[in-house]
Protein backbone atom coordinates (compact mmCIF):
# COMPACT_ATOMS: atom_id res chain seq x y z
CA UNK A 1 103.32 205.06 87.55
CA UNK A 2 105.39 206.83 89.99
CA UNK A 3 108.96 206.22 91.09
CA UNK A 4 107.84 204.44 94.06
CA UNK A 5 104.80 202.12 92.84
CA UNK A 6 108.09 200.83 90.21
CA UNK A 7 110.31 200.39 93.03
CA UNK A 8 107.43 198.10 95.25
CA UNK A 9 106.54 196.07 92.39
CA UNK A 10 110.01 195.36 91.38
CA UNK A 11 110.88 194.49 94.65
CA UNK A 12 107.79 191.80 94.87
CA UNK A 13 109.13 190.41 91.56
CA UNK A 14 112.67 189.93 93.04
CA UNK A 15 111.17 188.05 96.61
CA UNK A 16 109.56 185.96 94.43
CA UNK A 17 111.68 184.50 92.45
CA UNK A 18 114.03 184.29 95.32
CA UNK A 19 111.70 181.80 97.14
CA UNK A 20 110.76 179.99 94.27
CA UNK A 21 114.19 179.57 93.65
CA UNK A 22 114.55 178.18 97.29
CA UNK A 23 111.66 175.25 97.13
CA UNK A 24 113.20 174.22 93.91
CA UNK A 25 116.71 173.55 96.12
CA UNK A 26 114.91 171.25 98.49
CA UNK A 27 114.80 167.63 98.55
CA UNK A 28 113.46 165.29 101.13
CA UNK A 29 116.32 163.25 102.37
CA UNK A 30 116.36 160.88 105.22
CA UNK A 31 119.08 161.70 108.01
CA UNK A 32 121.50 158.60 108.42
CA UNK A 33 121.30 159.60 112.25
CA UNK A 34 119.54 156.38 113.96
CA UNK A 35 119.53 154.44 110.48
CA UNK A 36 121.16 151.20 112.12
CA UNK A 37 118.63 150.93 114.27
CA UNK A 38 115.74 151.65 111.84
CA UNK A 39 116.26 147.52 110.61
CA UNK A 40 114.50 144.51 111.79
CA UNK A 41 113.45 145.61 115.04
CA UNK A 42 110.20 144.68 115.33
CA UNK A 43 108.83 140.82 115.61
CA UNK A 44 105.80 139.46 115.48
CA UNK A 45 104.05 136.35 114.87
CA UNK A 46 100.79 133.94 115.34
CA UNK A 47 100.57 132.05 118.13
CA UNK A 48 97.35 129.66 118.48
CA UNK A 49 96.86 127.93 122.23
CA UNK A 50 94.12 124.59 122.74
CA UNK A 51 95.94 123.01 125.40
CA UNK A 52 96.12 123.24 129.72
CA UNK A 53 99.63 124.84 128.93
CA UNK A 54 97.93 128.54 128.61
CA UNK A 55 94.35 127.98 128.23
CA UNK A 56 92.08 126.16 131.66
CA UNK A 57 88.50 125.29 131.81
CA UNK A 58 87.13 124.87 135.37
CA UNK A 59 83.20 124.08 135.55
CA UNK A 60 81.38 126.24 138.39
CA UNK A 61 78.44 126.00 140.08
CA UNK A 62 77.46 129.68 141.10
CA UNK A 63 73.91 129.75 142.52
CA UNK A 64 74.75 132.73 144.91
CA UNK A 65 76.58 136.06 145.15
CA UNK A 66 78.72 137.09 146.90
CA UNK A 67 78.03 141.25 148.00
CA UNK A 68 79.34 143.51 150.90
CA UNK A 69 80.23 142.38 154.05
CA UNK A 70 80.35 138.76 152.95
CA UNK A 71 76.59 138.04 152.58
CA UNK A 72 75.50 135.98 150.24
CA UNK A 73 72.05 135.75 147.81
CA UNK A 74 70.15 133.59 145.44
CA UNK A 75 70.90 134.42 142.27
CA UNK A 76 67.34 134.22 141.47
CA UNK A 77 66.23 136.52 144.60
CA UNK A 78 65.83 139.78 142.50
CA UNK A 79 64.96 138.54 139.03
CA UNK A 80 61.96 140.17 137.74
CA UNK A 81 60.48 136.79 136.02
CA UNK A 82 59.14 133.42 137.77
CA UNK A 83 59.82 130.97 136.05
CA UNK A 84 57.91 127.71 136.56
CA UNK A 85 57.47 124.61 134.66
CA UNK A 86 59.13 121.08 133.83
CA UNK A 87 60.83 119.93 130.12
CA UNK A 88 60.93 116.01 130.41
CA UNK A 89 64.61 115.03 130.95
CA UNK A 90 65.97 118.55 130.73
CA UNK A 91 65.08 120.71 133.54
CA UNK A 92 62.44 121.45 136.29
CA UNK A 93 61.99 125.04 137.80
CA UNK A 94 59.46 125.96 140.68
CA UNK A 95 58.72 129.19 141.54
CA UNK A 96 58.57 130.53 145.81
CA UNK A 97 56.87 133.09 147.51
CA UNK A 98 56.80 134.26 151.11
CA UNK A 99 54.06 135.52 152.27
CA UNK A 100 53.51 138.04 154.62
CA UNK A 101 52.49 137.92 158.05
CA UNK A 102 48.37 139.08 158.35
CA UNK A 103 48.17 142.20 161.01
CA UNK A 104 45.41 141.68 164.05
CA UNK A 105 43.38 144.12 162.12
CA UNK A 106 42.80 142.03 158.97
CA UNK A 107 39.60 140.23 159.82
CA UNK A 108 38.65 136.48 159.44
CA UNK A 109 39.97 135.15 155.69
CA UNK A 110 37.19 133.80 154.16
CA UNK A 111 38.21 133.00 150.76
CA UNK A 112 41.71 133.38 149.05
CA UNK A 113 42.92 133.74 145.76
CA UNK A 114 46.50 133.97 144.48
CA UNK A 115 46.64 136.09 140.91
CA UNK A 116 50.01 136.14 138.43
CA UNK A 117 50.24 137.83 135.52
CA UNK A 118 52.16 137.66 132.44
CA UNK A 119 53.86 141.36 132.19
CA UNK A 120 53.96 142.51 127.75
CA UNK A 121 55.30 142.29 125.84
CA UNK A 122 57.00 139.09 127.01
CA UNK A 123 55.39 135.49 126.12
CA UNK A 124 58.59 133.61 127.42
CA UNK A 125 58.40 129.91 126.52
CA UNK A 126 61.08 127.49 127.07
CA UNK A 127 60.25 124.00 125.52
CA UNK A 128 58.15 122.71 122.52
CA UNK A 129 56.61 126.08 120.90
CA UNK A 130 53.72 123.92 120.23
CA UNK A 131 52.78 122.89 123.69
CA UNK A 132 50.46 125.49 125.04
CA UNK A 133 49.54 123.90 128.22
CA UNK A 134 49.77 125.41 131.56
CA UNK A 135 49.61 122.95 134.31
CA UNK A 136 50.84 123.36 138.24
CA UNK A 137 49.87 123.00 141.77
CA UNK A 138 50.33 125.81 144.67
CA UNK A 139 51.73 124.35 147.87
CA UNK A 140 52.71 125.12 150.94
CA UNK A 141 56.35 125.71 152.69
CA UNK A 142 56.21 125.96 156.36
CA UNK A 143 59.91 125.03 157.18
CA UNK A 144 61.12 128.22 157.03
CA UNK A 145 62.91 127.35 153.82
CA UNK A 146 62.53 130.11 152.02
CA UNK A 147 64.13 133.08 151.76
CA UNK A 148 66.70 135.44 149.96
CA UNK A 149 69.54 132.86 150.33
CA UNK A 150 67.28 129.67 149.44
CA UNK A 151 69.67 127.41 146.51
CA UNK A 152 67.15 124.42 146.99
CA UNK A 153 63.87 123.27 147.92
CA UNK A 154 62.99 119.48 149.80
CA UNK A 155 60.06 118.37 147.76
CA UNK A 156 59.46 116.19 151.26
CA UNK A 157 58.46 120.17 152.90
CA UNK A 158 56.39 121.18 150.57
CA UNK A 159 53.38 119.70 152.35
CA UNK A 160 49.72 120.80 150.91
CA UNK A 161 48.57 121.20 147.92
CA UNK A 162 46.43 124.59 148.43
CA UNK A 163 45.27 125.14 144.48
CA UNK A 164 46.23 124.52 141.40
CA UNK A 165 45.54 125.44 137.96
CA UNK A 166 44.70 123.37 134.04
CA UNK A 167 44.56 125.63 131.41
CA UNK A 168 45.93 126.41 127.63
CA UNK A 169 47.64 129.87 126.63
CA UNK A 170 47.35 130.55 122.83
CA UNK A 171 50.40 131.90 121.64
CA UNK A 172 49.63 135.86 120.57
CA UNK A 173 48.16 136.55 124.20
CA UNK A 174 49.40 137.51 127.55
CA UNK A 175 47.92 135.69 130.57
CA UNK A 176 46.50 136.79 134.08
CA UNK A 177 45.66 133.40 136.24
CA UNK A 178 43.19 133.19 139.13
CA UNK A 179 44.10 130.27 141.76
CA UNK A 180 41.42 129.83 143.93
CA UNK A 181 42.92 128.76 147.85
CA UNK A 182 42.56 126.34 150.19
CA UNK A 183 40.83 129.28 152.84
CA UNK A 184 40.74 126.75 155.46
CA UNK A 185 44.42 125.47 155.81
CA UNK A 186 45.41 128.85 154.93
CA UNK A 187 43.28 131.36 157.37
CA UNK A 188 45.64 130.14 160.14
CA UNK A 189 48.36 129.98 158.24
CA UNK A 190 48.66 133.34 157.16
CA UNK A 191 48.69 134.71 161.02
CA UNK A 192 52.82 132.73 161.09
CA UNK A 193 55.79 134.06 160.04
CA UNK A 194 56.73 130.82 158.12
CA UNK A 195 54.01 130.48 155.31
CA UNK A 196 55.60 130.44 152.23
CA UNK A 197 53.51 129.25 148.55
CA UNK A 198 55.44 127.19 146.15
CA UNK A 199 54.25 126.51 142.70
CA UNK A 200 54.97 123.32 141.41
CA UNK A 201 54.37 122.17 137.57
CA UNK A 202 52.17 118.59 137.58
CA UNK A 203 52.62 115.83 135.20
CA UNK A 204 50.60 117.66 132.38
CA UNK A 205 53.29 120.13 131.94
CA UNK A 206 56.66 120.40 129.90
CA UNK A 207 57.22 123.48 129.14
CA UNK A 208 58.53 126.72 131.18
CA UNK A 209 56.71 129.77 131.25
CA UNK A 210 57.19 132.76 133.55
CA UNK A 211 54.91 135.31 135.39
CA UNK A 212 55.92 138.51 136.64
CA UNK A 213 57.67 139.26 139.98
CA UNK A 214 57.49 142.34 142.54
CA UNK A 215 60.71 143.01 140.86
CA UNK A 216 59.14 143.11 137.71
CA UNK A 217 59.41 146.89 137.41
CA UNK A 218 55.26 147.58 137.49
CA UNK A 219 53.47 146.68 140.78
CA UNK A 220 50.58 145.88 139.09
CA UNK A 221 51.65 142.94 137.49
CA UNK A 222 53.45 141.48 140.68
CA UNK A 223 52.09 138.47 142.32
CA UNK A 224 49.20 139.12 144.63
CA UNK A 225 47.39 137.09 146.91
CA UNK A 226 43.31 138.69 147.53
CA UNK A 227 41.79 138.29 150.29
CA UNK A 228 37.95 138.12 151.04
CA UNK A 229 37.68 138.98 154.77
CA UNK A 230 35.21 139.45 157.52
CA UNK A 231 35.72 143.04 159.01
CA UNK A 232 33.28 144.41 161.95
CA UNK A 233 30.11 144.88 159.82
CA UNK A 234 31.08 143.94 156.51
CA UNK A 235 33.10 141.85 154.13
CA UNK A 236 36.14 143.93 152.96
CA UNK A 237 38.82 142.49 149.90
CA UNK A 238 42.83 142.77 151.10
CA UNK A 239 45.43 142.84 148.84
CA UNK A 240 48.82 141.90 149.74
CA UNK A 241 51.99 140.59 148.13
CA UNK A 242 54.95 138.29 148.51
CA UNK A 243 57.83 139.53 150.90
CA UNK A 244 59.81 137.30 148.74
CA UNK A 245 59.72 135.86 145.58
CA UNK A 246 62.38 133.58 143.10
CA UNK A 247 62.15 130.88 141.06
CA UNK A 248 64.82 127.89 142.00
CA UNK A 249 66.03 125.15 139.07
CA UNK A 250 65.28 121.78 141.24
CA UNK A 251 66.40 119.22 138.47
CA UNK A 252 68.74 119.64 136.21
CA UNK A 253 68.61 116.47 134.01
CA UNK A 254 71.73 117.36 131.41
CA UNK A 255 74.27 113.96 131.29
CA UNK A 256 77.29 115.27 129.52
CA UNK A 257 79.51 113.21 127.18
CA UNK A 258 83.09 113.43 128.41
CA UNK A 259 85.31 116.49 128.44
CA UNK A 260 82.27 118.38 128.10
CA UNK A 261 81.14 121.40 129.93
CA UNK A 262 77.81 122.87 131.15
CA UNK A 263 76.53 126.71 130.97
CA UNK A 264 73.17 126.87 131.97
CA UNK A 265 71.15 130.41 132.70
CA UNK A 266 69.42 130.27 136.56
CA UNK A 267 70.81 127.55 137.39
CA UNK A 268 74.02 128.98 137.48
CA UNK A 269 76.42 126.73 135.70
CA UNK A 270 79.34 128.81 134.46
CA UNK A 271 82.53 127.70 132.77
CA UNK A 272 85.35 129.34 134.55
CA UNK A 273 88.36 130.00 131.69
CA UNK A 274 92.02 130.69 133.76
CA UNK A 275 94.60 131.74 130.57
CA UNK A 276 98.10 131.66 131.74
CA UNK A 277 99.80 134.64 131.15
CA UNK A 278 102.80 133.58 132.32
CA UNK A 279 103.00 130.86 130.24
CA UNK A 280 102.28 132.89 127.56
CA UNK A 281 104.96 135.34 128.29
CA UNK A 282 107.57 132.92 128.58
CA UNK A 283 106.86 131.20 125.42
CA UNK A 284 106.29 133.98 123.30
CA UNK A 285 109.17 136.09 124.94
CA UNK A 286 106.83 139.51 125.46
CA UNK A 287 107.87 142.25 127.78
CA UNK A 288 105.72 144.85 129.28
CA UNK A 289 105.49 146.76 126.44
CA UNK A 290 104.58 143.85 123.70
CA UNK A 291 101.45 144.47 121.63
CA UNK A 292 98.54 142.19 120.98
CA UNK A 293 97.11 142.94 118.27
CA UNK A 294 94.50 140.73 118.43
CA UNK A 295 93.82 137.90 121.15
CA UNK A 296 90.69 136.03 119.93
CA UNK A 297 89.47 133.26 122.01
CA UNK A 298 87.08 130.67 120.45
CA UNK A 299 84.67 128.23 122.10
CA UNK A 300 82.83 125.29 120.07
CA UNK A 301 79.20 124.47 121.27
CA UNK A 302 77.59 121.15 120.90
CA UNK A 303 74.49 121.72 118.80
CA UNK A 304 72.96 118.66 120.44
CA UNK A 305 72.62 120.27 124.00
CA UNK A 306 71.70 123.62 122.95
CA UNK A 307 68.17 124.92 123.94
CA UNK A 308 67.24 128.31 124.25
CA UNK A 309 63.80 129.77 124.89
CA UNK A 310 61.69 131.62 122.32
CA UNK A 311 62.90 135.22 123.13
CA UNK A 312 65.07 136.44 120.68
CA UNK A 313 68.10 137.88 123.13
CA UNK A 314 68.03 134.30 124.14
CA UNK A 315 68.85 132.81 121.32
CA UNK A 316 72.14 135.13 120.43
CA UNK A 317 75.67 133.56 122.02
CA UNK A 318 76.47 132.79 125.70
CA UNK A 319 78.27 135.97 127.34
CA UNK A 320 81.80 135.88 128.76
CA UNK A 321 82.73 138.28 132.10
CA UNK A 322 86.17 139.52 133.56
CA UNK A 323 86.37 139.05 136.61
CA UNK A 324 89.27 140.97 137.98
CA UNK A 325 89.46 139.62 141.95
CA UNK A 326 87.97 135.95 141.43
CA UNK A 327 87.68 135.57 145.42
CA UNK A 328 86.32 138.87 146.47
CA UNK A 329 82.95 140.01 146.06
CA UNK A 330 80.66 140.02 142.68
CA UNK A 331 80.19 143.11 142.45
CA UNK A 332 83.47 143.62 140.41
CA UNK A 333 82.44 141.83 137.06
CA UNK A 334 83.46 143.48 134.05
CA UNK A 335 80.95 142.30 131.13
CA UNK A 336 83.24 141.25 128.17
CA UNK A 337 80.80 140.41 125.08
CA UNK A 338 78.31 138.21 123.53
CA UNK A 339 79.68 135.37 121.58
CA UNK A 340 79.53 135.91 118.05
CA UNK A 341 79.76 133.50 115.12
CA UNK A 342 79.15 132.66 111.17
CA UNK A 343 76.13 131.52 109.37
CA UNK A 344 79.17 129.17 107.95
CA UNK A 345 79.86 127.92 111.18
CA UNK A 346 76.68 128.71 113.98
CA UNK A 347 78.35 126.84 116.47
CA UNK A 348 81.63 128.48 116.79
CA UNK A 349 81.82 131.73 119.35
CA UNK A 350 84.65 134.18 119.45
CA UNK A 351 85.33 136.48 122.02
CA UNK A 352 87.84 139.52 121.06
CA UNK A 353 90.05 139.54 124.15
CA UNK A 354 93.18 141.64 123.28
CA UNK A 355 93.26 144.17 125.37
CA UNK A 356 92.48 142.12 128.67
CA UNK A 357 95.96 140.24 127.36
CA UNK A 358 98.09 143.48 126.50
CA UNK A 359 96.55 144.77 130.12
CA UNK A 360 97.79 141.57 131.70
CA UNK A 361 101.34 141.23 130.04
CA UNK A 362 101.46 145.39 131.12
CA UNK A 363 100.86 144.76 134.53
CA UNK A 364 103.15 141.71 135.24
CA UNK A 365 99.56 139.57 136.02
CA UNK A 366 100.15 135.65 136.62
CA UNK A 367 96.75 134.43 134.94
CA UNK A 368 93.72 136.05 133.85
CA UNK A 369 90.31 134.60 135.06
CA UNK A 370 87.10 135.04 132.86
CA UNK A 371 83.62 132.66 132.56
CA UNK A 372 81.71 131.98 129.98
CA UNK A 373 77.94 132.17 131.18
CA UNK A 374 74.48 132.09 129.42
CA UNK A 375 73.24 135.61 130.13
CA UNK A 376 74.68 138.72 131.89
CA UNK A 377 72.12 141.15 133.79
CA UNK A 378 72.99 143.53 136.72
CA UNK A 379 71.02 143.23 139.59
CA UNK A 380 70.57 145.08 143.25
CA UNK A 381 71.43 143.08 145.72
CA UNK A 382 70.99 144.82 149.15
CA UNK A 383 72.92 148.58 148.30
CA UNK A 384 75.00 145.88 146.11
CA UNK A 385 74.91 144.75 142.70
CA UNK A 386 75.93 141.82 140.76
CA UNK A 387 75.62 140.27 137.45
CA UNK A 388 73.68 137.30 136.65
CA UNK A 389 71.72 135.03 133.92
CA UNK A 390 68.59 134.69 135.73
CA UNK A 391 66.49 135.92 132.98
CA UNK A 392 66.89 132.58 131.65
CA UNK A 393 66.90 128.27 131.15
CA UNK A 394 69.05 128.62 128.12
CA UNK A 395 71.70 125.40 127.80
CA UNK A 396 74.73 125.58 126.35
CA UNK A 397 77.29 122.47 126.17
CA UNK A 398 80.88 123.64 125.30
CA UNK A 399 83.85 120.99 124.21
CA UNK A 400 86.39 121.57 126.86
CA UNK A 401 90.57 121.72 126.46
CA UNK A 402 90.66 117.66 126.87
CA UNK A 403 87.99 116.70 124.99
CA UNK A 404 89.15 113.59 122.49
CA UNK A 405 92.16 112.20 120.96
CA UNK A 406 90.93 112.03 117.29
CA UNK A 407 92.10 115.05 115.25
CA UNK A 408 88.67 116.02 114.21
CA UNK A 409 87.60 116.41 117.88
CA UNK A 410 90.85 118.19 119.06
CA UNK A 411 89.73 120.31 116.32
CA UNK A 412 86.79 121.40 118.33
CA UNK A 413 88.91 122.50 121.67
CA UNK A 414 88.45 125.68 122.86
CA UNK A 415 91.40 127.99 121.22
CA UNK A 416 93.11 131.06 121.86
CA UNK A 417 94.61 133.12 118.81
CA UNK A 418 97.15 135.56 119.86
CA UNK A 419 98.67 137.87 117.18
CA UNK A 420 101.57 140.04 118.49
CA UNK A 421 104.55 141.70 117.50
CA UNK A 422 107.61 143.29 119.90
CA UNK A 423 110.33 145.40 119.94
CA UNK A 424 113.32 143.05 120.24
């Protein structure tokens, strides 16, 4: 080894046990800089709410929306189901259609026939799964009545029956249902612009089924009324369908027990839910920049009102929206989430709501509005959309902030569970 190879290497040797030497000195050691501050600075705490003090439950009847430029439409204008049917002392649904207006150059109707069809792989059925029977009457609406803003129908202006239809649907198939016409009311008739059909469920009914509509997403399964008709040398079949079509709850039989509240899907029943945020701040003492670290509100159902259909997404918890301008237009409905709950306790929902809370106390908000509805679905309204629960019947009866006086029932008031700490 040469003079210099010794000199390198010893030099190596020497840097290392230099820095060796160096991380053996050191010792993590907190600086006292800041240490008085470092104590008991943050609080936090628990904080549950059942009472009109922070928590509100307003019952609302929505059965339009609101889009641009202030119109308003049937919640049930766009759905892609018709629902029809009866469920003795719980609900009655009909279904509409307008139909069009017959050009000069259709010839003489001589037979009608209206056709719905069951789209797969959907066998909706609202009511006793053992009650196969389908049983309704077509009549006519010549009032005018309806029409993308229809919330009701007069029974009295429904006029003629035109058809109707007695039948049983097993419970594995899908269902396509002739309805032979009345041709001579109807040739007339179907030369006006006011002809509407309205299917009606007869006695022999209780149960709600639903057939698809133009806005079911396939035309081919949309209702369609064939015509038979007398052209200049022969007989020639017309096809046409509604210009309008909904289904419209007409009875809603549901007596509630006191301090009780009603969500019901197309029918439009919501539970409006106004938490008070400045309440909230005041008691609890939070500033801007307090953090929640969870806000859980939780609703209690009454298992004796609750009916759902046989579709599974039915049967999971009702939904609750945000709804960020309560008096402006639909369109700006935030979906929160779906209920959920414990096999322990099935008829308990929670809804996580924390940040919605934190956002509130950040932005110096006076209340926050949400409702609790059966369903959530965007539809397109006119350029416009909106969310809605038409795609359902489902009932849901919630105990409200003032039901009862014994402990066991305050014990099933809605709640809200705030967990929060701040810097003090």
């Amino acid at each position: 080894m040469n003079n210099f190879q010794t000199f390198l290497k010893g030099t190596l040797v020497f840097l290392l046990a230099a820095f060796a030497t160096v991380l053996s000195s050191c010792t993590e050691k907190l600086s006292v800089i800041g240490s008085d501050y470092l104590h008991d600075t943050i609080t936090s705490g628990i904080h549950v709410y059942s009472d009109s003090s922070a928590l509100r439950f307003q019952p609302i009847f929505k059965p339009t929306v609101q889009i641009l430029y202030g119109l308003h439409e049937a919640i049930n204008s766009d759905a892609p189901e018709l629902f029809f049917g009866k469920v003795d002392g719980d609900i009655e649904v009909w279904a509409a259609m307008k139909m069009p207006l017959l050009t000069s150059t259709i010839g003489n109707v001589l037979t009608d026939t209206l056709i719905l069809r069951m789209r797969p792989p959907s066998l909706y059925h609202y009511g006793d799964p053992n009650n196969q029977v389908l049983d309704f009457a077509v009549w006519t609406e010549e009032g005018n009545a309806v029409n993308d803003s229809t919330q009701t129908l007069d029974i009295v202006k429904t006029i003629q029956v035109v058809g109707s239809f007695t039948g049983t649907l097993s419970k594995d198939s899908l269902l396509t249902v002739r309805i032979p016409l009345d041709s001579n009311y109807l040739s007339t008739r179907l030369r006006t612009a006011s002809l509407a059909l309205v299917i009606r469920p007869n006695p022999g009914m209780n149960t709600i089924r639903w057939f698809a509509s133009n806005e079911n997403g396939d035309s081919t399964y949309a209702p369609t009324l064939k015509l038979l008709t007398q052209g200049p040398t022969d007989t020639v079949s017309v096809f046409v369908h509604p210009t309008i079509d909904f289904h419209i709850v007409v009875k809603e039989n549901t007596v509630l027990p006191p301090g009780e509240h009603l969500v019901r899907g197309s029918y439009a029943a919501r539970e409006r839910i106004i938490i008070n945020i400045d309440s909230i701040r005041s008691q609890l003492k939070l500033n801007p920049f307090a953090t929640i670290n969870s806000g859980l509100l939780q609703v209690r159902t009454d298992p004796q009102f609750r009916t759902t259909s046989n579709v599974p997404v039915d049967t999971i918890g009702p939904s609750l929206a945000y709804l960020p301008h309560p008096t402006g237009a639909d369109s700006g409905e935030a979906f929160v989430s779906y209920g959920t709950s414990s096999a322990s306790d099935p008829n308990l929902y929670g809804f996580q709501i924390r940040s919605l809370i934190e956002n509130a106390l950040r932005t110096g908000m006076d209340s926050l509005v949400l409702e609790l509805r059966s369903g959530f679905a965007f539809r397109a309204f006119k350029g416009s959309s909106a969310a809605v629960e038409d795609y359902d019947v489902n009932r849901w009866v919630i105990y409200g902030p003032e039901y009862g006086t014994s402990a066991a029932d305050v014990a099933k008031r809605p709640k809200l569970i705030l967990t929060y700490s701040y810097l003090r």
